[in-house]
N, C-alpha and C. Protein backbone atom coordinates (compact mmCIF):
# COMPACT_ATOMS: atom_id res chain seq x y z
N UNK A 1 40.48 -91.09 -95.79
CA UNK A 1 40.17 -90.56 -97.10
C UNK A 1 41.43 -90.19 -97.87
N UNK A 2 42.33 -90.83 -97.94
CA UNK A 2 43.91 -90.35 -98.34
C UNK A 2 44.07 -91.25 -99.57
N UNK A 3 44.35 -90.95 -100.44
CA UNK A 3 44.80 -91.72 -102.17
C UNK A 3 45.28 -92.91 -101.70
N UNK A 4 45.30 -93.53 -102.80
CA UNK A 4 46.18 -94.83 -101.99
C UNK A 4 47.79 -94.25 -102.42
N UNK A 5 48.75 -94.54 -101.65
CA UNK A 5 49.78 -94.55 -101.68
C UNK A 5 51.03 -95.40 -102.00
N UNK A 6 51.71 -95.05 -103.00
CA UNK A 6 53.17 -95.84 -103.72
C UNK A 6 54.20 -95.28 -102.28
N UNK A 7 54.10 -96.65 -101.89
CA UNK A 7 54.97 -96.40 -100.61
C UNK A 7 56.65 -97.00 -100.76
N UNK A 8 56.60 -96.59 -102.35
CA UNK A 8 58.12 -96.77 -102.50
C UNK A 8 58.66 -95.51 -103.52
N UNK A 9 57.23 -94.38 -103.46
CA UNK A 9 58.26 -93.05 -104.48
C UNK A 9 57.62 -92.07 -103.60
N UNK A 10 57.31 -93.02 -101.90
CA UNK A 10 56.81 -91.43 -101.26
C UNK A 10 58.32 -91.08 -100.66
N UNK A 11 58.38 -89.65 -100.78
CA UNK A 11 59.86 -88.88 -100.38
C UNK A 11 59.66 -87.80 -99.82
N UNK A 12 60.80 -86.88 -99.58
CA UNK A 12 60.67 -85.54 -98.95
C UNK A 12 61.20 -84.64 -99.82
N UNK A 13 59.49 -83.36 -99.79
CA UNK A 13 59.61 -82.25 -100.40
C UNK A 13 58.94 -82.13 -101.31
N UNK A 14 58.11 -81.21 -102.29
CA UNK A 14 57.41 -80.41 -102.39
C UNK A 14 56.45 -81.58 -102.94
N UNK A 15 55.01 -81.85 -102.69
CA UNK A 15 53.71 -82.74 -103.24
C UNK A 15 52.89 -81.51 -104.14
N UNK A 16 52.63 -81.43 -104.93
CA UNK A 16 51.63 -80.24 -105.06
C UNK A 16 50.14 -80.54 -104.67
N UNK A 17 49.14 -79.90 -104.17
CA UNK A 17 48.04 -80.03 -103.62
C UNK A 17 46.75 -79.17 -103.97
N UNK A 18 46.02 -79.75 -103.47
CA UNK A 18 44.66 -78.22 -104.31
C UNK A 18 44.77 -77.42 -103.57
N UNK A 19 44.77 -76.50 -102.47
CA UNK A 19 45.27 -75.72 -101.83
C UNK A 19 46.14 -75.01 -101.57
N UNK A 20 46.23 -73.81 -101.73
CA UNK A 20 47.37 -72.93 -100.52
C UNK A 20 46.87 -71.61 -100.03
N UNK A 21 47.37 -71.39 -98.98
CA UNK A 21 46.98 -70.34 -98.08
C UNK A 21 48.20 -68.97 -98.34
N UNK A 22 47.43 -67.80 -98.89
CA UNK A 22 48.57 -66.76 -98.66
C UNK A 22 47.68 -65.57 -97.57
N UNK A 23 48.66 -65.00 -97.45
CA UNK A 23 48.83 -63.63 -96.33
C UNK A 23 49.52 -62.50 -97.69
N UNK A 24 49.14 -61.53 -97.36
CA UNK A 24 49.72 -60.06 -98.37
C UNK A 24 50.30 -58.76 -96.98
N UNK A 25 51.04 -58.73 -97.10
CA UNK A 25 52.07 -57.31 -95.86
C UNK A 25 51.62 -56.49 -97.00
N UNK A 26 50.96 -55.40 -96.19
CA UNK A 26 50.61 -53.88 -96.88
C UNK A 26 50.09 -52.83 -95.96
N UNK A 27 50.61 -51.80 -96.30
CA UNK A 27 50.56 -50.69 -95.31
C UNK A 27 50.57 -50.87 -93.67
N UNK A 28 51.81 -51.37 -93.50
CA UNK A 28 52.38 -52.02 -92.14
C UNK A 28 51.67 -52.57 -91.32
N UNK A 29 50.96 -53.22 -92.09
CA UNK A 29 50.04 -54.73 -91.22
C UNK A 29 49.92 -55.76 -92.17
N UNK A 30 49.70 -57.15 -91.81
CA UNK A 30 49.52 -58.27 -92.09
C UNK A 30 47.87 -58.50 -92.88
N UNK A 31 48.08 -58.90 -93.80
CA UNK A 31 45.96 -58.92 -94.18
C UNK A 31 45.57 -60.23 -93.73
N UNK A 32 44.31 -60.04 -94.40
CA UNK A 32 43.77 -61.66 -94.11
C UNK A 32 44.33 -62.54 -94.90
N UNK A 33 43.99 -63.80 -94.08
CA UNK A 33 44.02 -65.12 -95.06
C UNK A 33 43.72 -65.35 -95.91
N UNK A 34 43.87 -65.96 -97.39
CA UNK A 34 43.25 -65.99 -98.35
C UNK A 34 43.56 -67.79 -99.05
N UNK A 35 42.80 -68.34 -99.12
CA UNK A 35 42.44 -69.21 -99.87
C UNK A 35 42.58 -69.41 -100.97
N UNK A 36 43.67 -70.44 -101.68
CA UNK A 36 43.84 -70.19 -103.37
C UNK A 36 44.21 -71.37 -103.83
N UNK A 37 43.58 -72.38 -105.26
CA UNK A 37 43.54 -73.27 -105.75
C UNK A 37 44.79 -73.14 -106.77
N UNK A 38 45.10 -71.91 -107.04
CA UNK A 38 46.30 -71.58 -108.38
C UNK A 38 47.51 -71.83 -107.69
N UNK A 39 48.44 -72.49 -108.20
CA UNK A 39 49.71 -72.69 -107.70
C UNK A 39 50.96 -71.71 -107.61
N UNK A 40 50.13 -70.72 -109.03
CA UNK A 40 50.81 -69.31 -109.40
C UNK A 40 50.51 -68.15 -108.85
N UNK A 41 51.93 -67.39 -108.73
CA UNK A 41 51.21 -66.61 -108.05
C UNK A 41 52.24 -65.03 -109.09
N UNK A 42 51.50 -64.07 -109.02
CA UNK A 42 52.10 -62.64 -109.55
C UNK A 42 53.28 -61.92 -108.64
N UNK A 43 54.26 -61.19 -109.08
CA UNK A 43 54.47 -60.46 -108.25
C UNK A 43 55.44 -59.61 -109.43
N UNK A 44 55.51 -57.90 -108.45
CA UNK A 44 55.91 -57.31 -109.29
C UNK A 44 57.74 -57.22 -109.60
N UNK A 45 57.96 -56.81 -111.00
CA UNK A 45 59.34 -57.03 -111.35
C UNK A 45 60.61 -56.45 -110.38
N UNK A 46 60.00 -55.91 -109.59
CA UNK A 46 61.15 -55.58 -108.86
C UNK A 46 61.45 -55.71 -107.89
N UNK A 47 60.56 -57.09 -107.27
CA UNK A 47 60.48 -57.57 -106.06
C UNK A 47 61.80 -58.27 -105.62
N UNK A 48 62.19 -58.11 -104.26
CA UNK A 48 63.66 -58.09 -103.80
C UNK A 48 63.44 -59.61 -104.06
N UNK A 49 62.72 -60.76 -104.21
CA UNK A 49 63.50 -62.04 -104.04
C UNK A 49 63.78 -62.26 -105.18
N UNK A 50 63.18 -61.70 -106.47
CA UNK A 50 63.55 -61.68 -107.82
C UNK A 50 65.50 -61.64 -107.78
N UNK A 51 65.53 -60.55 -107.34
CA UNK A 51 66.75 -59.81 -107.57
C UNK A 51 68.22 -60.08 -106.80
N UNK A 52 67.47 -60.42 -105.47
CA UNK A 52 68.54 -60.22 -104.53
C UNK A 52 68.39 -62.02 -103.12
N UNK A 53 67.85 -62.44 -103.72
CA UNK A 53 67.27 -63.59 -103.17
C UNK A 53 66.71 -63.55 -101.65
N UNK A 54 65.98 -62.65 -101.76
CA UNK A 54 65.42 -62.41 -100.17
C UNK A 54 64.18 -63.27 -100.05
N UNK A 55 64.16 -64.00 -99.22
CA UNK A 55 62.98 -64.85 -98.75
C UNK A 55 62.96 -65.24 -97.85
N UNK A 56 62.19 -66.22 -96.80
CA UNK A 56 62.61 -67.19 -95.70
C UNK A 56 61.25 -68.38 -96.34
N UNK A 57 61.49 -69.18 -95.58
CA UNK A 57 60.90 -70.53 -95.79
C UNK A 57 60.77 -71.34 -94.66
N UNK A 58 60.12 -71.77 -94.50
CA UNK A 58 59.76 -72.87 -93.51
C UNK A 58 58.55 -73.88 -93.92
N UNK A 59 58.95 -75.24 -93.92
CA UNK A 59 58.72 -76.80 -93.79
C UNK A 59 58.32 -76.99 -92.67
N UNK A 60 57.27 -77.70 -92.60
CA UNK A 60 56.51 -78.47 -92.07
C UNK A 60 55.94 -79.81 -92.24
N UNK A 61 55.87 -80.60 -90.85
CA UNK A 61 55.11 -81.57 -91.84
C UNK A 61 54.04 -82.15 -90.60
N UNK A 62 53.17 -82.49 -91.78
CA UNK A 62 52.28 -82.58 -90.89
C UNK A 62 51.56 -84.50 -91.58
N UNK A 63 51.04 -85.18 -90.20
CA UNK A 63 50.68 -86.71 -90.68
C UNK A 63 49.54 -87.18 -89.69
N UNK A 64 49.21 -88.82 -90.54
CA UNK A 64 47.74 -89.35 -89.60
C UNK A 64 48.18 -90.47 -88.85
N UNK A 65 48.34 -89.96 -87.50
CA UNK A 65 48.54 -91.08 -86.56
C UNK A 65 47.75 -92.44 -86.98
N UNK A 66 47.85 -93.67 -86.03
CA UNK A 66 47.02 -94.72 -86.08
C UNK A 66 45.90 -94.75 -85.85
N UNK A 67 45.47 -93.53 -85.05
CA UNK A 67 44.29 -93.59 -84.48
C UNK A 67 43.10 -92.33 -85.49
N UNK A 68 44.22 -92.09 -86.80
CA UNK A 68 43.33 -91.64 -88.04
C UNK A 68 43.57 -89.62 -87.70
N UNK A 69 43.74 -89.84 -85.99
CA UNK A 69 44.07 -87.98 -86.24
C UNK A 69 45.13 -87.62 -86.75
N UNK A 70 45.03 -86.33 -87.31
CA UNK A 70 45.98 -85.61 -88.20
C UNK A 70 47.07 -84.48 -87.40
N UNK A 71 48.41 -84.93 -87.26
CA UNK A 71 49.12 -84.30 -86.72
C UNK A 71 50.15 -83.33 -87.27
N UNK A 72 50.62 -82.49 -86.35
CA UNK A 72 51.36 -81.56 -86.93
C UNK A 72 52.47 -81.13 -86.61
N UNK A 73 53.80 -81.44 -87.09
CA UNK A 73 54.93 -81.56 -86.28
C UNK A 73 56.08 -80.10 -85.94
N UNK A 74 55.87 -80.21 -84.68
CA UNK A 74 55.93 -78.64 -83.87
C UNK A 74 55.97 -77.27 -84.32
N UNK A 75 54.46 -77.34 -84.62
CA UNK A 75 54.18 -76.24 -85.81
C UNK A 75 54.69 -74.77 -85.18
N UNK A 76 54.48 -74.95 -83.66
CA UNK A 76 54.87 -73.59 -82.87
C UNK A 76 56.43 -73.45 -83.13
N UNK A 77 57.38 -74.58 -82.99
CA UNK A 77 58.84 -74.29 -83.06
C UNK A 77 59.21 -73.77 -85.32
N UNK A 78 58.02 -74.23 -85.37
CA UNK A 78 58.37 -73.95 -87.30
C UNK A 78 57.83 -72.37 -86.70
N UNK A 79 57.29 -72.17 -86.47
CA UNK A 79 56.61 -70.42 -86.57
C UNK A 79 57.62 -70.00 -86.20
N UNK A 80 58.31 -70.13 -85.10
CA UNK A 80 59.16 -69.07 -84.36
C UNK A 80 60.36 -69.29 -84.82
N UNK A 81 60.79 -70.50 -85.79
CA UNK A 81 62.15 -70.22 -86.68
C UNK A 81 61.93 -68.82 -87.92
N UNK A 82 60.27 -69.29 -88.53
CA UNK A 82 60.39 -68.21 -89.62
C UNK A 82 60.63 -66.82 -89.12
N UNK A 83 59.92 -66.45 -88.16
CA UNK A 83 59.93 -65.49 -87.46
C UNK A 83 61.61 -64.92 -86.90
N UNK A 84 62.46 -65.48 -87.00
CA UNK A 84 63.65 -65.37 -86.65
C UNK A 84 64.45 -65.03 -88.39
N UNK A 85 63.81 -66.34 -89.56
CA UNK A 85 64.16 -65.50 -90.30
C UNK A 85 63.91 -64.35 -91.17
N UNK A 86 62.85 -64.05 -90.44
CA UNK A 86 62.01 -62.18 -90.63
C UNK A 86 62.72 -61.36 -90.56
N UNK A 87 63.40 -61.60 -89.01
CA UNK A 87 63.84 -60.53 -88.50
C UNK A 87 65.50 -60.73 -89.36
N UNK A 88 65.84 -62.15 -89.83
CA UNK A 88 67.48 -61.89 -90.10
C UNK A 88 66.97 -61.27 -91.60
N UNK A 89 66.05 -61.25 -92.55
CA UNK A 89 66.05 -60.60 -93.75
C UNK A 89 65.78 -58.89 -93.25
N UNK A 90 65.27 -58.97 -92.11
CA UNK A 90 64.72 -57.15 -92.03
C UNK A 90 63.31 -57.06 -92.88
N UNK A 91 62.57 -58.22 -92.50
CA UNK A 91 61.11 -58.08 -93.12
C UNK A 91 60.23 -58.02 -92.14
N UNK A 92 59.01 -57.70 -92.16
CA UNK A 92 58.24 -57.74 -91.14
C UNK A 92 58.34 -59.38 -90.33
N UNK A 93 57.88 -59.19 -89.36
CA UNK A 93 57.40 -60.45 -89.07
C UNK A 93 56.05 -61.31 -88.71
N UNK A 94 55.94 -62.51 -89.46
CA UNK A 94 54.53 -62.92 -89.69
C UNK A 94 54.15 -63.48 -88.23
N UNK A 95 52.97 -62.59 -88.09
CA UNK A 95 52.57 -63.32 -86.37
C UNK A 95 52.37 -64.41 -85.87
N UNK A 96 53.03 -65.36 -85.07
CA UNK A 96 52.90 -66.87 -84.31
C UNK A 96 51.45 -67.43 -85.19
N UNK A 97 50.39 -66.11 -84.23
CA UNK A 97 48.92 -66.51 -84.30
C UNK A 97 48.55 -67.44 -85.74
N UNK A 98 48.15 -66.08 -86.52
CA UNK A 98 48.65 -65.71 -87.97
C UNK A 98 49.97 -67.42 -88.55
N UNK A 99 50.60 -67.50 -88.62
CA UNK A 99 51.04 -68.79 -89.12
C UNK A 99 50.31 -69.81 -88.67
N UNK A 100 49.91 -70.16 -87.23
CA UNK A 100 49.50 -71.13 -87.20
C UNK A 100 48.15 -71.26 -87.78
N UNK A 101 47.03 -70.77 -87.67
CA UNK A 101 45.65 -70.41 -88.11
C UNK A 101 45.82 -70.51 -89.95
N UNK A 102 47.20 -70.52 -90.69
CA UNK A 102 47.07 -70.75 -91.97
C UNK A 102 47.80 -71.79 -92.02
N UNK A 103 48.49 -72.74 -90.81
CA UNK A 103 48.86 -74.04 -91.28
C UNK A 103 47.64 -74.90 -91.04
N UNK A 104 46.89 -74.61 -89.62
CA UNK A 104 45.64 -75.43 -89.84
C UNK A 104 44.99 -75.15 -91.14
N UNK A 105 44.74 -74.67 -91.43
CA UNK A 105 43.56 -74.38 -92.63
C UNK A 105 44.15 -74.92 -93.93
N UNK A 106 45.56 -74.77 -94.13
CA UNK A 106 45.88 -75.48 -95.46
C UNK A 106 45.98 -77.07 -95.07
N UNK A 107 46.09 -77.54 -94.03
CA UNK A 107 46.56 -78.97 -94.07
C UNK A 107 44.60 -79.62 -93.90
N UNK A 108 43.88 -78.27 -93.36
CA UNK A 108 42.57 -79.37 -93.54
C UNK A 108 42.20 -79.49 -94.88
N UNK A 109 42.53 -77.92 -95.97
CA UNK A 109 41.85 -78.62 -97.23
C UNK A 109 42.33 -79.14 -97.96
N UNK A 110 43.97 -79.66 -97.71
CA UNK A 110 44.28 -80.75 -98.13
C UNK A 110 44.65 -81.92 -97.64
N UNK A 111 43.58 -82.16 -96.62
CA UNK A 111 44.28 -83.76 -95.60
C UNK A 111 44.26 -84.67 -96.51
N UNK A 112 43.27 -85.19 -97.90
CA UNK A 112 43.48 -85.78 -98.49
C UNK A 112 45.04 -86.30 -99.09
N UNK A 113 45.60 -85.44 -99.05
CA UNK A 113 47.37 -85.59 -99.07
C UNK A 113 47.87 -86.14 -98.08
N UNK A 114 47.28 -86.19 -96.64
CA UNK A 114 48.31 -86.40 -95.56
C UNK A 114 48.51 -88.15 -95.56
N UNK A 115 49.66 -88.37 -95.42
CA UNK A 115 50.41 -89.37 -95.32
C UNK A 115 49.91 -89.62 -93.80
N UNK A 116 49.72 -91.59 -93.87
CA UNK A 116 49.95 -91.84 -92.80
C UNK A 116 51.28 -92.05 -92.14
């Protein structure tokens, strides 16, 4: 079920998709998952990545074998880099569990994106 694909302007880095999955840190725990079609998102003016470029990031990628399943490339070693750069910003850190349970869920509601 995947678009057809221009397999000469597919590249690496950012596709936009109908989906994304956020998490909110508040009152020293992690919340739930949340489900969101908007690409935008709020945050307030004095938030440290505004200012001081605090963030971490982690890439993934995830694709459809030959045999049509949808794979995900070592989503456990992507968790435990972000998680490393948690701890080098001095931010909480987002739980193994918790990352993986929101990479499945964004890559199913958008497998339509996944590249074979």
């Amino acid at each position: 079920m995947t678009p057809d694909i221009d397999w000469g302007s597919l590249g690496f880095g950012y596709v936009p998709t109908d989906y994304n999955v956020r998490c909110t840190y508040r009152d020293g725990a992690w919340g739930e998952l949340c489900v969101h079609s908007d690409p935008y998102m709020t945050m307030h003016i004095s938030a440290a990545v505004l200012h001081y470029a605090q963030e971490c990031f982690e890439g993934l990628k995830a694709f459809r074998g030959k045999d049509g399943k949808i794979r995900i490339f070592r989503m456990e070693d992507n968790g435990k880099r972000m998680q490393d750069s948690c701890r080098g910003i001095v931010m909480p850190e987002f739980p193994l569990d918790k990352f993986k349970e929101a990479v499945v869920k964004v890559v199913k509601l958008n497998e339509r994106f996944i590249p074979p």
